[in-house]
N, C-alpha and C. Protein backbone atom coordinates (compact mmCIF):
# COMPACT_ATOMS: atom_id res chain seq x y z
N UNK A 1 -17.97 15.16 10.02
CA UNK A 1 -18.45 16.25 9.18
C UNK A 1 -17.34 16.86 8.35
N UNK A 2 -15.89 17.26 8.86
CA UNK A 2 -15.07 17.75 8.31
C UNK A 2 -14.63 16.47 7.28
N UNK A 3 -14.59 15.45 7.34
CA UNK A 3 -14.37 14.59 5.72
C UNK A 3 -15.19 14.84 4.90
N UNK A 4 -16.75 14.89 5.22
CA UNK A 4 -17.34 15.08 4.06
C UNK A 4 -17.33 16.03 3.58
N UNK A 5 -16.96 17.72 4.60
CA UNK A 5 -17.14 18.60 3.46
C UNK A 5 -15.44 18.31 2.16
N UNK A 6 -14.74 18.05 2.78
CA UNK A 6 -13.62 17.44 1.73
C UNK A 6 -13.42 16.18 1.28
N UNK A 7 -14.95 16.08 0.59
CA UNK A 7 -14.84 14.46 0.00
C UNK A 7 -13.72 14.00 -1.23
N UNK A 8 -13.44 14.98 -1.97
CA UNK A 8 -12.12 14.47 -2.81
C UNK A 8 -11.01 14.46 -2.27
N UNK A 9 -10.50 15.88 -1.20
CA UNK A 9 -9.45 15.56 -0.58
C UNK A 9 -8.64 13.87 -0.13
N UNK A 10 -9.40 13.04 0.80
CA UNK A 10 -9.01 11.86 0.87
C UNK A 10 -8.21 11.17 -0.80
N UNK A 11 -9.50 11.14 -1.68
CA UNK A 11 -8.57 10.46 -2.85
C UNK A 11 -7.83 11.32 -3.18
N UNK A 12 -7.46 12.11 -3.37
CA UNK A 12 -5.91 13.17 -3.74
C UNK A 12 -5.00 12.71 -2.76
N UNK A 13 -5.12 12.32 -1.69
CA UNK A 13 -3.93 11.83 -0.85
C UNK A 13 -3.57 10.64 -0.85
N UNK A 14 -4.39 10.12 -1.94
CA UNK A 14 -3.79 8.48 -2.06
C UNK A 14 -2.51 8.75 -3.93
N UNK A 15 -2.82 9.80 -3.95
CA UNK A 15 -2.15 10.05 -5.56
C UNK A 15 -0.15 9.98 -4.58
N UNK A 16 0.19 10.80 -4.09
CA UNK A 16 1.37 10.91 -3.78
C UNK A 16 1.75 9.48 -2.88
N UNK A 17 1.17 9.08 -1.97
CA UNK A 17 0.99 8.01 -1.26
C UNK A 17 1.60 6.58 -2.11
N UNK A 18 0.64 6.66 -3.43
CA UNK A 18 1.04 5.76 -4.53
C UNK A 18 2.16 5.91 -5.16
N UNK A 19 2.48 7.34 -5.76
CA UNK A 19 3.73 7.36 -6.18
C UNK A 19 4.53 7.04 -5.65
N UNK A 20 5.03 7.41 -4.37
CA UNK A 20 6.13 6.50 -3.44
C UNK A 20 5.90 5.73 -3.21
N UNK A 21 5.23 4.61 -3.60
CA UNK A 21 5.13 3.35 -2.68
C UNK A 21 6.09 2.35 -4.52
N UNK A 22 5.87 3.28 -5.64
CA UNK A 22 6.81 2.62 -6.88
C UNK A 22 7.41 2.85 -6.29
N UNK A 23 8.47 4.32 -6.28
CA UNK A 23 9.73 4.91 -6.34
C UNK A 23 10.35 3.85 -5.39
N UNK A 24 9.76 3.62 -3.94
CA UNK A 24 10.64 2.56 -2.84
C UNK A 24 10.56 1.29 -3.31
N UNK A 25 9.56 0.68 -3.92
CA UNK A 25 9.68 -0.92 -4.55
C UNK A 25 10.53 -1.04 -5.37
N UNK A 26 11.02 0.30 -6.24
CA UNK A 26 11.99 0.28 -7.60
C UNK A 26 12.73 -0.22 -6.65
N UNK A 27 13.25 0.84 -5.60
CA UNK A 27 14.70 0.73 -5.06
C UNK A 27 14.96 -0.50 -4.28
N UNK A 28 13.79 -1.26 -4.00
CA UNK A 28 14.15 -2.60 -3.20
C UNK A 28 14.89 -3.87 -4.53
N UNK A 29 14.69 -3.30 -5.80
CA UNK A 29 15.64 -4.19 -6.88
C UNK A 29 16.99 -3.80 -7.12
N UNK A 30 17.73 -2.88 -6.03
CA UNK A 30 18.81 -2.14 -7.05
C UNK A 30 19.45 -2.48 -5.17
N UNK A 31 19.52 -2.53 -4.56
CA UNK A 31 20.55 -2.98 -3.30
C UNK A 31 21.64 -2.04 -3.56
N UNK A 32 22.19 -1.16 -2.72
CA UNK A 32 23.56 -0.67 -2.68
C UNK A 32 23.78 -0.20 -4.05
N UNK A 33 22.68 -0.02 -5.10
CA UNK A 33 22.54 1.18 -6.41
C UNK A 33 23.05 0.19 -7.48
N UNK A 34 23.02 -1.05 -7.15
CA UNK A 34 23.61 -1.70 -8.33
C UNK A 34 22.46 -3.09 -8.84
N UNK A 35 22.30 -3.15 -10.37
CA UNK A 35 21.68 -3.94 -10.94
C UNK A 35 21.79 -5.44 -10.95
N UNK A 36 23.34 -5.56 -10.94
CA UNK A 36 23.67 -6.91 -10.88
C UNK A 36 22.90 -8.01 -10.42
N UNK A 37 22.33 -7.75 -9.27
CA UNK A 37 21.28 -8.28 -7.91
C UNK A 37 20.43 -8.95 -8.94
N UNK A 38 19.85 -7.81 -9.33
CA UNK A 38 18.43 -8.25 -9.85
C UNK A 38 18.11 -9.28 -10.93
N UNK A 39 19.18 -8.60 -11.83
CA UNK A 39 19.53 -9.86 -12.89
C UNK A 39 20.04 -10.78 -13.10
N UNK A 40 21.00 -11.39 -11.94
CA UNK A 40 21.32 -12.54 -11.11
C UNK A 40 20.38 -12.89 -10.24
N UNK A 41 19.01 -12.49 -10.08
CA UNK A 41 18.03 -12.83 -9.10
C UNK A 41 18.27 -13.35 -8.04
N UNK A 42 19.55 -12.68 -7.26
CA UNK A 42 19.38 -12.41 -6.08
C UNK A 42 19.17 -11.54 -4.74
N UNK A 43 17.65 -11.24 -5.53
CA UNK A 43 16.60 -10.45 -4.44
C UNK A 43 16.12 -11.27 -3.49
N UNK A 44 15.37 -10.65 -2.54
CA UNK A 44 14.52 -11.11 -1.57
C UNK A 44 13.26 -11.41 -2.60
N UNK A 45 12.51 -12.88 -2.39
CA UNK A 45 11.61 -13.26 -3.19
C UNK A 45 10.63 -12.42 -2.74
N UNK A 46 10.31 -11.67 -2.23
CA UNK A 46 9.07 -10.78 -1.95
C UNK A 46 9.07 -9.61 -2.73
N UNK A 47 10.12 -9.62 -3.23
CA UNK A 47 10.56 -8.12 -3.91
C UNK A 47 9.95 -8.50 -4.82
N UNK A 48 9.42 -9.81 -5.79
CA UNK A 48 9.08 -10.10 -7.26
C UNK A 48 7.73 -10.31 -7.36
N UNK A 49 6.68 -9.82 -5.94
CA UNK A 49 5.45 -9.83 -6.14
C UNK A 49 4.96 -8.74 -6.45
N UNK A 50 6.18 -7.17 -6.67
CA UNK A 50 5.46 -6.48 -7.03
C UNK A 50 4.40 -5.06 -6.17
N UNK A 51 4.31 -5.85 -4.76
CA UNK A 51 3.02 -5.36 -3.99
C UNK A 51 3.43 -3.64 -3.98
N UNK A 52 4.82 -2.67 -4.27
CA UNK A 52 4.75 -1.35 -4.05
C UNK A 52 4.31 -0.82 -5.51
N UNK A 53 4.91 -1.85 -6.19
CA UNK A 53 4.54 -1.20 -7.99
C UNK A 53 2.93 -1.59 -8.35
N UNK A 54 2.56 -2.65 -8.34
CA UNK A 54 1.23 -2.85 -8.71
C UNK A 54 0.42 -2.35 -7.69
N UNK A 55 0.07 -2.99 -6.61
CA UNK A 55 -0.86 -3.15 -5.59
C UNK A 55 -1.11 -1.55 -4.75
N UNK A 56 0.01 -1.49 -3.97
CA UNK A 56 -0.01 0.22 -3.43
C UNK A 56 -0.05 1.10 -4.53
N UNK A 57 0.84 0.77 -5.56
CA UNK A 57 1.36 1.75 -6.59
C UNK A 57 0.24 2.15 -7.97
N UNK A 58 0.16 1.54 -8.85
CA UNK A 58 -0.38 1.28 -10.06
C UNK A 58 -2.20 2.03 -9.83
N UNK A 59 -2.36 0.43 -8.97
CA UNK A 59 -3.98 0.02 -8.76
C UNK A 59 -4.55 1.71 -8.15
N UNK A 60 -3.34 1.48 -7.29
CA UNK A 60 -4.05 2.72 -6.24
C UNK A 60 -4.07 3.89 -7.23
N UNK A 61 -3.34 4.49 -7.73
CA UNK A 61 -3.45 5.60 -9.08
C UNK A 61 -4.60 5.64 -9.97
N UNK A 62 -5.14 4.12 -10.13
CA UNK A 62 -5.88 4.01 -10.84
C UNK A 62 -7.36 4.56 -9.53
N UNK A 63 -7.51 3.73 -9.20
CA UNK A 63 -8.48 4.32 -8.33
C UNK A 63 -8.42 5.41 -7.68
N UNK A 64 -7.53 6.06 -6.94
CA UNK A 64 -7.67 7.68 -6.72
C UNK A 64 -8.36 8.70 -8.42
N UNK A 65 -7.90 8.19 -9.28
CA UNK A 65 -7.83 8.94 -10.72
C UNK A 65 -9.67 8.44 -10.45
N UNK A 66 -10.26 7.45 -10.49
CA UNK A 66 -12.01 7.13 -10.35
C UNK A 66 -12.53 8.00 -9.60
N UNK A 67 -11.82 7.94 -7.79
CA UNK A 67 -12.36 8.61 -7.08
C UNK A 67 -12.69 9.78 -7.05
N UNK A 68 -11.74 10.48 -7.99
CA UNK A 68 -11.57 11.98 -7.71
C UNK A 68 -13.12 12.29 -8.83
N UNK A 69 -12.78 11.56 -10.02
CA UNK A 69 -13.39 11.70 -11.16
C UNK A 69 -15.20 11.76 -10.82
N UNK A 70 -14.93 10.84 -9.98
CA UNK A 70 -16.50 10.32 -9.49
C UNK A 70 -17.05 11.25 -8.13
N UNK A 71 -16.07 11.84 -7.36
CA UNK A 71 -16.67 13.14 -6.48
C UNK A 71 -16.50 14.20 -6.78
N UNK A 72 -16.37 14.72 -8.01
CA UNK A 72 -16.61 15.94 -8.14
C UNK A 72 -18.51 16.38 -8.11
N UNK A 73 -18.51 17.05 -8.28
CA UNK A 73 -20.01 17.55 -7.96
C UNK A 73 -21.08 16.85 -7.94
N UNK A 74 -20.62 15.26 -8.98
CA UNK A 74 -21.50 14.48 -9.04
C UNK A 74 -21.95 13.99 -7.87
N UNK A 75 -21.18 13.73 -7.14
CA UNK A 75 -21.63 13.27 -5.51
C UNK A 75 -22.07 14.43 -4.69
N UNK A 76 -22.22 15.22 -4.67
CA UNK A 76 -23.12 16.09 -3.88
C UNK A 76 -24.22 16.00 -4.47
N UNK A 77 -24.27 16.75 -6.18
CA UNK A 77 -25.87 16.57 -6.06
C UNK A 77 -26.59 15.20 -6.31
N UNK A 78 -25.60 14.04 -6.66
CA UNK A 78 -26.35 12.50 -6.50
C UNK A 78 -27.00 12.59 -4.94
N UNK A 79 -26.45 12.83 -3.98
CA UNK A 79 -26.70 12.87 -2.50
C UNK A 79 -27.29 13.87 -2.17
N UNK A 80 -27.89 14.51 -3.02
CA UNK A 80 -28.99 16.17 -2.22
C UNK A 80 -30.25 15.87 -3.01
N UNK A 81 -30.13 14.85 -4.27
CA UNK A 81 -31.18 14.75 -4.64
C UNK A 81 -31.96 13.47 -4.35
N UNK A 82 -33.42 13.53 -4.77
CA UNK A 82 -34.60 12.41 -4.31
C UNK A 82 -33.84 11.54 -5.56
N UNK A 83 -33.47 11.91 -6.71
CA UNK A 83 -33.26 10.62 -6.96
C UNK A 83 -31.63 10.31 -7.45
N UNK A 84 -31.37 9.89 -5.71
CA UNK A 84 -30.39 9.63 -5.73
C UNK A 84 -29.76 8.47 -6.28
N UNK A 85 -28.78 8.08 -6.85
CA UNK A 85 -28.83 6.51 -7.57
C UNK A 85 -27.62 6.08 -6.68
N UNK A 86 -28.44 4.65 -6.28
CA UNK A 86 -27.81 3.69 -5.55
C UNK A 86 -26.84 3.44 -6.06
N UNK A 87 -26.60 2.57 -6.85
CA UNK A 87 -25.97 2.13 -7.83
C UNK A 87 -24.26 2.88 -7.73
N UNK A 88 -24.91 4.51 -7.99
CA UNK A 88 -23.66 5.24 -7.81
C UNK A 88 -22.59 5.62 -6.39
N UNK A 89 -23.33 5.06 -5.55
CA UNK A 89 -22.98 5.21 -4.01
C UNK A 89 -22.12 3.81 -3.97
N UNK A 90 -23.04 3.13 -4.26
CA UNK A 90 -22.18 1.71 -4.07
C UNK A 90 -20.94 1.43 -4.72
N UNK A 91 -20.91 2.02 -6.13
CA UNK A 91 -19.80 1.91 -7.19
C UNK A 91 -18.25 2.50 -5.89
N UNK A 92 -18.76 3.47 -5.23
CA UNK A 92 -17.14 4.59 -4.68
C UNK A 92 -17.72 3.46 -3.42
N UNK A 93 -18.18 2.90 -2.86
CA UNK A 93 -18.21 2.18 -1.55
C UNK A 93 -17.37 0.72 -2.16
N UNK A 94 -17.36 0.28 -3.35
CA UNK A 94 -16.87 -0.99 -3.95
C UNK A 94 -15.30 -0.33 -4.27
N UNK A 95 -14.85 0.96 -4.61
CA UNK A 95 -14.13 1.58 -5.27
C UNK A 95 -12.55 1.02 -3.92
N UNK A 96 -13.55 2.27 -3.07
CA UNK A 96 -13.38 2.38 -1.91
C UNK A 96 -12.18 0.91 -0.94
N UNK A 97 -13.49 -0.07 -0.92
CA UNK A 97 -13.19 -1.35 -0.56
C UNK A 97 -12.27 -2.23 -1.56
N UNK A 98 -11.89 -1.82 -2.76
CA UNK A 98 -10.59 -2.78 -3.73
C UNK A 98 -9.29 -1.75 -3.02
N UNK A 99 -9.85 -0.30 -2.57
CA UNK A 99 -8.62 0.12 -1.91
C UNK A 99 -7.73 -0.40 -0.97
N UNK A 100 -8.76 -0.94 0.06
CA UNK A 100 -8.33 -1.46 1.00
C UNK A 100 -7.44 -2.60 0.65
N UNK A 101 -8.06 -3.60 -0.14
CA UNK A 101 -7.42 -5.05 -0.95
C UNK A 101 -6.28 -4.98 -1.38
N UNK A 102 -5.89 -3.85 -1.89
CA UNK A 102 -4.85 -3.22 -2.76
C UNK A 102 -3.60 -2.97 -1.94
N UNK A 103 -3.91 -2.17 -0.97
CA UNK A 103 -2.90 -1.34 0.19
C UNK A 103 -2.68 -2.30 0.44
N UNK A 104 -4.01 -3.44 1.24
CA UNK A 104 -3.84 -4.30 2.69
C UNK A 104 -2.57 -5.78 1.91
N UNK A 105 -2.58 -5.90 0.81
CA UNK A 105 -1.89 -6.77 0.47
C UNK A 105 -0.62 -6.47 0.28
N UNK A 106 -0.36 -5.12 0.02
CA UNK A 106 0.81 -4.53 -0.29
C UNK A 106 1.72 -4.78 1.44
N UNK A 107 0.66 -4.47 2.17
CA UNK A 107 1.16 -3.99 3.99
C UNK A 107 1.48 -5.41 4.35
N UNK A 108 0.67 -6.60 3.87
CA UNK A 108 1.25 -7.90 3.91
C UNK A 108 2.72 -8.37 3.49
N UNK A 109 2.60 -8.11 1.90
CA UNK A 109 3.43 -8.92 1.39
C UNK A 109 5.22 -7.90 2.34
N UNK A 110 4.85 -6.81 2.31
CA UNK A 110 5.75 -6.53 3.12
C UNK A 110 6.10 -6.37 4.13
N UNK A 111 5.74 -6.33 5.30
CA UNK A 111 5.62 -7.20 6.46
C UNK A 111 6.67 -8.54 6.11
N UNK A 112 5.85 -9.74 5.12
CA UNK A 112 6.30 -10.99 5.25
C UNK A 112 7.84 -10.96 4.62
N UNK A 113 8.48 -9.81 3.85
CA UNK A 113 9.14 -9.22 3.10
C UNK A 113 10.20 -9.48 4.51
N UNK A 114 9.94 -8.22 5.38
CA UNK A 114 10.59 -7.48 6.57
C UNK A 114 10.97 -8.90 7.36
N UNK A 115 9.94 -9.49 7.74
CA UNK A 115 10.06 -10.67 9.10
C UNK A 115 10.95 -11.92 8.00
N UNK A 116 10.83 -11.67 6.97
CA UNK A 116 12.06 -13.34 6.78
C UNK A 116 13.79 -12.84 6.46
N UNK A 117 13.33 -11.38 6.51
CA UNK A 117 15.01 -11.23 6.04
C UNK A 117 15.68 -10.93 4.48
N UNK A 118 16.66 -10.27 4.35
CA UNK A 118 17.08 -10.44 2.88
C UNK A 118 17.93 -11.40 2.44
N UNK A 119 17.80 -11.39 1.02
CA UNK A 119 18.52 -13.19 0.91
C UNK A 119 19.83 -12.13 0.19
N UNK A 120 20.86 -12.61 1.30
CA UNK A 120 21.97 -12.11 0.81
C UNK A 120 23.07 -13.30 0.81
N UNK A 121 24.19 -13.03 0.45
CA UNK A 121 25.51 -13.79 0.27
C UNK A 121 26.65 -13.80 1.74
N UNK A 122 26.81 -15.06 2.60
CA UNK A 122 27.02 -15.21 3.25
C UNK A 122 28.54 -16.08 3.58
N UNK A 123 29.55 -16.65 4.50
CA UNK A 123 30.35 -17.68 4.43
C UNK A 123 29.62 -18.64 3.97
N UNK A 124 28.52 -18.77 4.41
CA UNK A 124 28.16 -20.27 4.00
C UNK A 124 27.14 -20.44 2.54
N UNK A 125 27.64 -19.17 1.59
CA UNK A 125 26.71 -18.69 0.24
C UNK A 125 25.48 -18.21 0.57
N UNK A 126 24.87 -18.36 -0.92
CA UNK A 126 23.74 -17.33 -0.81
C UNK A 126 22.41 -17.83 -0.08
N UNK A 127 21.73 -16.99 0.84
CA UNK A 127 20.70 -17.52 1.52
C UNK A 127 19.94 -16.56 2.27
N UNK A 128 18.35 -17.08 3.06
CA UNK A 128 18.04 -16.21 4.04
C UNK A 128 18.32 -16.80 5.44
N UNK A 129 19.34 -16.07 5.48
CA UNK A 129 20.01 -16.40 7.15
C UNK A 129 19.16 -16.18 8.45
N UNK A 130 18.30 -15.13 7.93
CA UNK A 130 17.21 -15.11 9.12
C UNK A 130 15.51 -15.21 9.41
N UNK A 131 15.98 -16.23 7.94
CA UNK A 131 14.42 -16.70 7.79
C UNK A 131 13.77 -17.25 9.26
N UNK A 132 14.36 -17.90 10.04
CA UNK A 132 14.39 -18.83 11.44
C UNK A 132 14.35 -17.72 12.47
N UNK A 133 13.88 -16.69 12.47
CA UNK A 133 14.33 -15.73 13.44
C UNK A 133 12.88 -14.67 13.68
N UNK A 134 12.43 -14.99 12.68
CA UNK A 134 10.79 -14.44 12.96
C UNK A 134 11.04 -13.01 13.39
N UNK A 135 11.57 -12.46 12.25
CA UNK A 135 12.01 -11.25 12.74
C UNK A 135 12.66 -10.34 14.05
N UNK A 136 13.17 -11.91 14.55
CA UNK A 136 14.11 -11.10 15.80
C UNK A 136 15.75 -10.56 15.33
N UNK A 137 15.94 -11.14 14.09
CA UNK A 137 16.87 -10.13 13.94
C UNK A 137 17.50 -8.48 13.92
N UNK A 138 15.61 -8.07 13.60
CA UNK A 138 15.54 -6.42 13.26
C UNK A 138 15.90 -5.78 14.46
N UNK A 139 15.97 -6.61 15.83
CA UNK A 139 17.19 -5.87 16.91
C UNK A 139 18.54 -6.55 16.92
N UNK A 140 18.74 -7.50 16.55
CA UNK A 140 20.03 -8.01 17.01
C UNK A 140 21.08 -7.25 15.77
N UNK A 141 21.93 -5.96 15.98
CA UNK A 141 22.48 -5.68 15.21
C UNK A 141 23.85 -6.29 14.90
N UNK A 142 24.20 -7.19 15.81
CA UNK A 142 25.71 -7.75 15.76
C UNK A 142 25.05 -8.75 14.09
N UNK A 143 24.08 -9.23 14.23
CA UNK A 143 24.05 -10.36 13.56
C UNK A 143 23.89 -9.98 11.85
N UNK A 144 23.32 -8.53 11.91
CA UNK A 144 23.55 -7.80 10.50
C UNK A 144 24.90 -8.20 9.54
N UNK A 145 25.81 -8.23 10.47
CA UNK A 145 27.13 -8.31 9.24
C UNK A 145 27.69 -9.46 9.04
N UNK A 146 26.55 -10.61 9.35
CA UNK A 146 26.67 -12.07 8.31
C UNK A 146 26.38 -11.80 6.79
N UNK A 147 25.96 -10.94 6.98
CA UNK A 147 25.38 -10.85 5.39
C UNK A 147 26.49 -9.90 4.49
N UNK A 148 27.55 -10.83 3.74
CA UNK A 148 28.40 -9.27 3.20
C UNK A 148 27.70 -9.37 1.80
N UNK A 149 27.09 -9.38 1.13
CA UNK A 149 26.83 -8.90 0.06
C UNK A 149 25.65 -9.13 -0.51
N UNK A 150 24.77 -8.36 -0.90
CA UNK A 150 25.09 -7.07 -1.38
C UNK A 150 25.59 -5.81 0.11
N UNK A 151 26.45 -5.41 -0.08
CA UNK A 151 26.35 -4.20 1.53
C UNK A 151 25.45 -3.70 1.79
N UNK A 152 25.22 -3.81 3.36
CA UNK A 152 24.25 -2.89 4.09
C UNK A 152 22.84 -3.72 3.56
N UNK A 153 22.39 -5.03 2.64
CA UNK A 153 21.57 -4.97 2.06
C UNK A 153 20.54 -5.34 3.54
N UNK A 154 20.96 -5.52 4.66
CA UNK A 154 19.96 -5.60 5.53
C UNK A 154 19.27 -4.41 5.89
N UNK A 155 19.65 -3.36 6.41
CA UNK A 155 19.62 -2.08 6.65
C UNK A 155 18.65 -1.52 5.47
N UNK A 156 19.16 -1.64 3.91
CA UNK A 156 18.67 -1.80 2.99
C UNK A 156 17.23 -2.16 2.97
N UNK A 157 16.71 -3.48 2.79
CA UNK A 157 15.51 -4.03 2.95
C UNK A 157 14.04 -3.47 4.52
N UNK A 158 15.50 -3.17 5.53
CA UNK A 158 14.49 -3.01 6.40
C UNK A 158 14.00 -1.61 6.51
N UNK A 159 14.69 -0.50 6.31
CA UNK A 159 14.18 0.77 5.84
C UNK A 159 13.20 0.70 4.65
N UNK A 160 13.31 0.36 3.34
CA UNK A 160 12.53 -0.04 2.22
C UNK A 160 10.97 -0.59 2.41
N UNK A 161 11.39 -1.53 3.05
CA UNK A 161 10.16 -2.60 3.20
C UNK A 161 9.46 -1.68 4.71
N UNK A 162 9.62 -1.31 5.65
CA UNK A 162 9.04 -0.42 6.81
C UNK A 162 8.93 0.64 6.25
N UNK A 163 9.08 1.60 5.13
CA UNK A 163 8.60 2.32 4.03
C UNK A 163 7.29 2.13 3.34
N UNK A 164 7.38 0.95 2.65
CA UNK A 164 6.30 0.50 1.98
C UNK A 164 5.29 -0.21 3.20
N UNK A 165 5.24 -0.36 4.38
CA UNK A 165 4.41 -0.78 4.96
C UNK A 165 3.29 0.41 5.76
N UNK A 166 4.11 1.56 5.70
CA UNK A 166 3.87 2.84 6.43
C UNK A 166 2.41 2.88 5.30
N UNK A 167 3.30 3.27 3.89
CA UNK A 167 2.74 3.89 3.17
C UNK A 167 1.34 3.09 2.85
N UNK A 168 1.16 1.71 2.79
CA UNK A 168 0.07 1.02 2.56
C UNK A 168 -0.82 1.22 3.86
N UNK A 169 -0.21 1.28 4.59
CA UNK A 169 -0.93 1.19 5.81
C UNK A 169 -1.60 2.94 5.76
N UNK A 170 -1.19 3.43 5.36
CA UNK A 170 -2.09 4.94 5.21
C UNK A 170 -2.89 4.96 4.22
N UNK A 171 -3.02 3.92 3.11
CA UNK A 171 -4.04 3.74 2.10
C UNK A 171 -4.75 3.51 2.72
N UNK A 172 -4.46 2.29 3.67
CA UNK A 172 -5.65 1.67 4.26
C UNK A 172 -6.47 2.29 4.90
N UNK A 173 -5.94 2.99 5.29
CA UNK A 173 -6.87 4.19 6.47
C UNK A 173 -7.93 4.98 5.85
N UNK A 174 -6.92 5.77 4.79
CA UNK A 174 -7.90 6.13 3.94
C UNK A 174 -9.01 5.61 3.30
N UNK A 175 -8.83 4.83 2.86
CA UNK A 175 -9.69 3.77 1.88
C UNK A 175 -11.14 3.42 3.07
N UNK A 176 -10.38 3.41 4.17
CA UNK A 176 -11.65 3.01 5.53
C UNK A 176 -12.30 4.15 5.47
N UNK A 177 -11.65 5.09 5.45
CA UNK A 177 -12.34 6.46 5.62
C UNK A 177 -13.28 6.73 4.79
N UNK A 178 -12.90 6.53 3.59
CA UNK A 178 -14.05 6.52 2.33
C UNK A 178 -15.10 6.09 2.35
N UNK A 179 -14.74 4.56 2.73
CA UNK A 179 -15.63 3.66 3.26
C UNK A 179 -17.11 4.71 3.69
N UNK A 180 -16.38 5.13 4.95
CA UNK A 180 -17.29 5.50 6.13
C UNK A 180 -17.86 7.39 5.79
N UNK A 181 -16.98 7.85 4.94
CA UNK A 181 -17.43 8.72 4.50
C UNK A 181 -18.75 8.85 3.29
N UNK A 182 -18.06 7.99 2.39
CA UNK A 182 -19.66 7.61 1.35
C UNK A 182 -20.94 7.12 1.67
N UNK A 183 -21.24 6.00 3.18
CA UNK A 183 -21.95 5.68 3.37
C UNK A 183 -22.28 6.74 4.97
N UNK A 184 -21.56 7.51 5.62
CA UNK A 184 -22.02 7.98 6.17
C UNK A 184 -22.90 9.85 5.99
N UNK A 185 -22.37 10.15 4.31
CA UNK A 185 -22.88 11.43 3.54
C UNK A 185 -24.24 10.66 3.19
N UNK A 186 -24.35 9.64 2.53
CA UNK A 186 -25.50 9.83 2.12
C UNK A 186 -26.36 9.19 2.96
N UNK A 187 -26.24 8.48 4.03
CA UNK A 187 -27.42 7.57 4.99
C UNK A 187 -27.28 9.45 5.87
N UNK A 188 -26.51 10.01 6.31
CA UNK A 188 -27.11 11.47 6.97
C UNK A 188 -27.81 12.43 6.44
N UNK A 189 -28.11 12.53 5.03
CA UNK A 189 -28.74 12.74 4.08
C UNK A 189 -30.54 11.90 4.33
N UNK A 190 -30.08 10.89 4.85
CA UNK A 190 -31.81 10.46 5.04
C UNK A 190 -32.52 9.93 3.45
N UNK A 191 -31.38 9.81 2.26
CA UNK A 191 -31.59 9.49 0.94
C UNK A 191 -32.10 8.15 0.71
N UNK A 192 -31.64 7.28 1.09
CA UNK A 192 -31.46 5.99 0.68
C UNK A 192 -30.41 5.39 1.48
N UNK A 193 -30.30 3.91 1.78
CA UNK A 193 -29.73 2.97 2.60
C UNK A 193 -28.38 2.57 1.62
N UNK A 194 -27.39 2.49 2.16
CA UNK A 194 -26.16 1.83 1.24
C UNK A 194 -25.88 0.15 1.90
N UNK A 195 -25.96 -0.81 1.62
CA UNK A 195 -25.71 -2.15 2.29
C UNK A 195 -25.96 -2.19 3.77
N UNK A 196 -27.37 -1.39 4.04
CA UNK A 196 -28.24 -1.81 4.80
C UNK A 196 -27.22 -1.27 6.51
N UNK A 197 -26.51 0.19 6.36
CA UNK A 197 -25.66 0.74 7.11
C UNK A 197 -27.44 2.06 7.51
């Protein structure tokens, strides 16, 4: 009951959510504050899909900016009245569900980001030294300082990327919530059926 009486609240909390999920993807191109990396393209290849700038970032802005647009009053009285339009329930239940797509790929690609490691510069040159390690490196701290350059870029990546996984992963929640909030306001309403919930 307390989500629905704050049905925009949820999308307003995906607005800040999104903004940081750029600001930390920027910083996963700049290692130890320097450009060089990037324009020598030697990032971590996960860094060039994008998933905090587009996917968490962009998309999600774009859709909180729908959501909000689309629950203002219109969704109460679409949902208090007999003629309620389907159509419009389903649109924030579809809205809703690209949220999830959006976050959940972002929470992937970084994850897969986190578990292979950063491709840094090593004795034996440039590489991912702990691609083979299935993320058991993220305890073994002795094994951090194979990697001298870019500095710290392990430490680097794994704060960054467990950043951007937090943050998608709270889209996602939200986005569920919506889910369950749009179809559970108007099927308690007794209005009309949303995909047969």
């Amino acid at each position: 009951m307390g989500l629905q009486k704050c049905r925009g609240c949820l999308s307003c909390l995906l607005i800040p959510l999104a903004l940081w999920s750029i600001v930390v993807n920027i910083l996963l191109y700049f290692p130890n504050g320097k450009t060089s990396y990037a324009t020598s393209n030697q990032l971590t290849n996960y860094v060039w899909y994008f998933e905090g700038i587009c996917f968490s970032g962009v998309m999600m802005l774009l859709l909180a900016a729908l959501l909000i647009t689309l629950e203002r009053d219109t969704f109460y009285q679409c949902c208090q009245s007999e003629s309620c339009n389907k159509t419009y329930r389903v649109s924030l239940f579809v809205l809703a569900l690209l949220g999830i797509v959006f976050s959940g790929y972002s929470v992937i690609i970084s994850t897969l980001g986190l578990v292979q490691g950063p491709f840094c510069n090593t004795p034996a040159g440039w590489g991912y030294i702990f691609k083979d390690t299935a993320g058991g490196y993220l305890t073994a701290y002795s094994s951090w300082s194979q990697c001298t350059e870019p500095a710290h870029v392990v430490e680097w990546n794994i704060i960054l990327f467990s950043i951007l996984i937090a943050l998608s992963g709270l889209q996602v929640i939200i986005c569920f919530l919506k889910t369950r909030v749009t179809l559970g306001h108007c099927c308690s309403n007794q209005i009309c059926e949303v995909t047969g919930v």
